[in-house]
C-alpha atoms as a PDB file:
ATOM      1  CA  UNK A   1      15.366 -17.414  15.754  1.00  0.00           C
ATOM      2  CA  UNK A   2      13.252 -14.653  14.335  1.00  0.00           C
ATOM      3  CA  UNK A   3       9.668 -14.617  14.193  1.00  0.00           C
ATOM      4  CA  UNK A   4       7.729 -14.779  10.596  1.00  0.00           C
ATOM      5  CA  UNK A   5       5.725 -11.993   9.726  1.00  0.00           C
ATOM      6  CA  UNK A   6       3.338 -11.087   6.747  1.00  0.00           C
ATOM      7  CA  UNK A   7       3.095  -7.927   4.930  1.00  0.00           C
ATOM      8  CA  UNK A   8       0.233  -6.481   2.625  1.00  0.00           C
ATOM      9  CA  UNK A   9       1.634  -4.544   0.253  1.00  0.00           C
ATOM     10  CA  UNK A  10      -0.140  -1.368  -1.482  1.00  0.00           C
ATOM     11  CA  UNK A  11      -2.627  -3.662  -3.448  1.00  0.00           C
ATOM     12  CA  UNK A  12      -3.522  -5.748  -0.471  1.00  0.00           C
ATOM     13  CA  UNK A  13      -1.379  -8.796  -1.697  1.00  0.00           C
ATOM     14  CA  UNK A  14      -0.319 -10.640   1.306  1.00  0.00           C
ATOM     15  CA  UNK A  15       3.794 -10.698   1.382  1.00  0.00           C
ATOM     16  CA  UNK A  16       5.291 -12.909   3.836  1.00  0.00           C
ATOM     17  CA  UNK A  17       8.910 -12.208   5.671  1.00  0.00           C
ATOM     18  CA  UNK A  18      10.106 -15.596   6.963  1.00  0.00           C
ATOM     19  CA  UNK A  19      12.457 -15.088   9.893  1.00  0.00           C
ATOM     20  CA  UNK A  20      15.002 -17.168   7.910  1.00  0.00           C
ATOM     21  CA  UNK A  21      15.102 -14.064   5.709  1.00  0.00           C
ATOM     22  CA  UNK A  22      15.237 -11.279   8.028  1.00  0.00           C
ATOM     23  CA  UNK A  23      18.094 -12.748   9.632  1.00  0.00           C
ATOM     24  CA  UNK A  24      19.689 -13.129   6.200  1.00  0.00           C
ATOM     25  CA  UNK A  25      18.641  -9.442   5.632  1.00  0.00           C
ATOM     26  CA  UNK A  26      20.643  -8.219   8.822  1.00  0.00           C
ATOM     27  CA  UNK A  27      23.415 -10.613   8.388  1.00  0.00           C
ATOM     28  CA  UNK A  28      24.466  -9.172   4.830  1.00  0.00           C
ATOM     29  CA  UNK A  29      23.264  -5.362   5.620  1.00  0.00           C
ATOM     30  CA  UNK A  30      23.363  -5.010   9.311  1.00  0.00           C
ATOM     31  CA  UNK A  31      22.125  -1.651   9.239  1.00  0.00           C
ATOM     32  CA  UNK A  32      18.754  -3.229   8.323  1.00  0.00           C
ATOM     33  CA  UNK A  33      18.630  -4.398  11.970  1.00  0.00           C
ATOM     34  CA  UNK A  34      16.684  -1.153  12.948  1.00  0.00           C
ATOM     35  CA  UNK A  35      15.008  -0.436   9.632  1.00  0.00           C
ATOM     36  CA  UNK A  36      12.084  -3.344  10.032  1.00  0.00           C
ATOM     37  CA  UNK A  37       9.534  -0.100   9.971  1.00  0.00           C
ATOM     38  CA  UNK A  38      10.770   0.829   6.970  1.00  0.00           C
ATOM     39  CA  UNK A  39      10.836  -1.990   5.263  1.00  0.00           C
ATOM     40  CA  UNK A  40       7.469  -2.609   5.916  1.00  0.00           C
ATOM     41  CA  UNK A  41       6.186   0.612   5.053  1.00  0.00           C
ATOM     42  CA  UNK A  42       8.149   0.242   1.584  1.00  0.00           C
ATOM     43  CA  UNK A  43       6.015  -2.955   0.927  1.00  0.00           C
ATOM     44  CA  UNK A  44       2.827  -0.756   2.111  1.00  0.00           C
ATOM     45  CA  UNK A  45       3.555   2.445   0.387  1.00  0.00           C
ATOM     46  CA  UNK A  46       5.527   2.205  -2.475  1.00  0.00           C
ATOM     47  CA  UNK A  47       7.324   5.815  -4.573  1.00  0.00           C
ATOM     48  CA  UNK A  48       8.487   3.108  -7.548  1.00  0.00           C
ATOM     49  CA  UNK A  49       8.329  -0.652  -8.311  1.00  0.00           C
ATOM     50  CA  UNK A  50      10.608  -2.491 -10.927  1.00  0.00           C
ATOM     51  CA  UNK A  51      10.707  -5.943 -12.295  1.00  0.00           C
ATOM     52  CA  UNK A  52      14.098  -7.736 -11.060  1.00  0.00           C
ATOM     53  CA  UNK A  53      16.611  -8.087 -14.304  1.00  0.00           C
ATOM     54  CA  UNK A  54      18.100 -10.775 -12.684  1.00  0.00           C
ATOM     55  CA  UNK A  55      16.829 -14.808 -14.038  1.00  0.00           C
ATOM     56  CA  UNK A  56      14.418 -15.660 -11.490  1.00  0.00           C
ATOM     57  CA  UNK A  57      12.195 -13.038 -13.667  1.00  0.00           C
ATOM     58  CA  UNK A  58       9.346 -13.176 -11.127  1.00  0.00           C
ATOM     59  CA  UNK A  59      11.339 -10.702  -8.418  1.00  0.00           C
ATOM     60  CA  UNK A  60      10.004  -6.963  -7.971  1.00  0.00           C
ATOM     61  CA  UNK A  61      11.675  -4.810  -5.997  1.00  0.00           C
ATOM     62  CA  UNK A  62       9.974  -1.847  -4.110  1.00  0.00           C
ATOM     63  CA  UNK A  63      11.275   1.421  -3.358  1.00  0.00           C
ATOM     64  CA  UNK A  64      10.612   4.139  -1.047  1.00  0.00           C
ATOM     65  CA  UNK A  65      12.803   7.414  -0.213  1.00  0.00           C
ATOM     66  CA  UNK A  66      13.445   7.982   3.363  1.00  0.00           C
ATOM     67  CA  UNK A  67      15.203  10.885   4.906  1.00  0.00           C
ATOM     68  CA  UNK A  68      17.727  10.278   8.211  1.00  0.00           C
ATOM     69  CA  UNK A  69      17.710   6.977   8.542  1.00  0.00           C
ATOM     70  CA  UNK A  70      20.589   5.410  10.271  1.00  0.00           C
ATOM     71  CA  UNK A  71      22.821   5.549   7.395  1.00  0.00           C
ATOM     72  CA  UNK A  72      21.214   8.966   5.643  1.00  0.00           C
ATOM     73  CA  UNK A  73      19.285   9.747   3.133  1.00  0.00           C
ATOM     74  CA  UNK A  74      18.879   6.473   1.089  1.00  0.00           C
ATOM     75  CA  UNK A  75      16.090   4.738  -1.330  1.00  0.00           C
ATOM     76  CA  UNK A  76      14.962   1.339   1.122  1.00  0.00           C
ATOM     77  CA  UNK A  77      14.889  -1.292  -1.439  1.00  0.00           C
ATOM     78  CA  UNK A  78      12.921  -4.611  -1.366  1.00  0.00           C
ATOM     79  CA  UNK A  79      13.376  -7.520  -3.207  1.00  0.00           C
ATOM     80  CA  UNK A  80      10.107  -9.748  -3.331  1.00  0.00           C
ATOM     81  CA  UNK A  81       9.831 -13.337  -5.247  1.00  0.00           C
ATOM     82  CA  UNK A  82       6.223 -13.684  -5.987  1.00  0.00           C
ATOM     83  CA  UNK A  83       5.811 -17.382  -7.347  1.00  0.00           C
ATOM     84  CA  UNK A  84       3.222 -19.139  -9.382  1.00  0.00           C
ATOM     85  CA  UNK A  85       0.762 -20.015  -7.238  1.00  0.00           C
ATOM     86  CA  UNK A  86       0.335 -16.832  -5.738  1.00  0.00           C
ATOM     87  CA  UNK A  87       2.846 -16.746  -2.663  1.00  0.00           C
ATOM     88  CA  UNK A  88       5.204 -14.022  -2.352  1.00  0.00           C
ATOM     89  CA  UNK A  89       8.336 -13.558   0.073  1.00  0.00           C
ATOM     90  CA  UNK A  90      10.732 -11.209   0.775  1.00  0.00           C
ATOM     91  CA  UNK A  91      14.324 -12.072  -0.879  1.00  0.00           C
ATOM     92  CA  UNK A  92      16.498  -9.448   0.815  1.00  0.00           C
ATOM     93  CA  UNK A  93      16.445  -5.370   1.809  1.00  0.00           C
ATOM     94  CA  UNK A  94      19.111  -2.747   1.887  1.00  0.00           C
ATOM     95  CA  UNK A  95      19.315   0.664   1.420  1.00  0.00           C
ATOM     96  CA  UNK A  96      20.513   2.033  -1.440  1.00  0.00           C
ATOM     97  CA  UNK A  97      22.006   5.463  -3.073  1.00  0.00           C
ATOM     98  CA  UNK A  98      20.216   4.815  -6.545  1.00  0.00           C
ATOM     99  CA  UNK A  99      17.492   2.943  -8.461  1.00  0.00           C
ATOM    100  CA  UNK A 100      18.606  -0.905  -9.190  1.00  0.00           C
ATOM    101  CA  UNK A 101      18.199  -1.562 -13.332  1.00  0.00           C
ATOM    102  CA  UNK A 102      14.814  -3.253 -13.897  1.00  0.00           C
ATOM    103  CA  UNK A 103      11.843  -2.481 -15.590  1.00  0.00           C
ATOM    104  CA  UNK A 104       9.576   0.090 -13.867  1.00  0.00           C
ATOM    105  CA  UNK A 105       6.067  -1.758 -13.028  1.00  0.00           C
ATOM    106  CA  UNK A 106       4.440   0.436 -11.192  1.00  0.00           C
ATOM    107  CA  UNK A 107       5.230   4.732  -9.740  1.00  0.00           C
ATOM    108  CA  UNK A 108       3.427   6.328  -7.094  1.00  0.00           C
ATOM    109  CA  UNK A 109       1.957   9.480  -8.439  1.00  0.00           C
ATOM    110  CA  UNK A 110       2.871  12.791  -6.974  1.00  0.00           C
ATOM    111  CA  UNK A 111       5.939  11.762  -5.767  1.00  0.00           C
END
């Protein structure tokens, strides 16, 4: 279906983006369909990072500002399990309006 692909994020850490998960990503936010750049360049070069408040505990989500993209001016937002023995996927991606609750992990300086 779709090919998997791996990501290293800003510290190097090796992300990987099963197919299975991209097609979930455009399935539930087709507008995603055209954003792959940008969702890899939100892993890569990250304005703010959060801790998921949801239970799985070990989610971060990554967020970078992006001007004009197919639906405006949004925050692309990336949802990454990273598990115990060291492997990390991508959950999901949208775009959003605003910042997702969560506790802030990590901010870019000079944004």
């Amino acid at each position: 279906m779709y090919p998997d692909e791996v990501i290293d994020d800003y510290q190097d850490h090796p992300i990987r983006l099963p197919g299975e998960r991209w097609g979930h990503i455009i399935h539930d936010h087709p507008c995603m369909a055209n954003m792959q750049e940008e969702l890899s360049q939100t892993l890569k070069d990250p304005e703010i990072i959060r801790k998921s408040t949801r239970p799985m505990g070990t989610a971060r989500i990554y967020y970078k500002w992006f001007d004009n993209t197919v639906v405006g001016n949004k925050w692309v937002c990336v949802v990454a399990a990273f598990l115990e023995d060291g492997d990390a996927f991508v959950l999901t991606a949208y775009p959003s309006d605003r910042l997702k609750p969560g506790e802030e992990i990590w901010r870019k300086e000079n944004r």
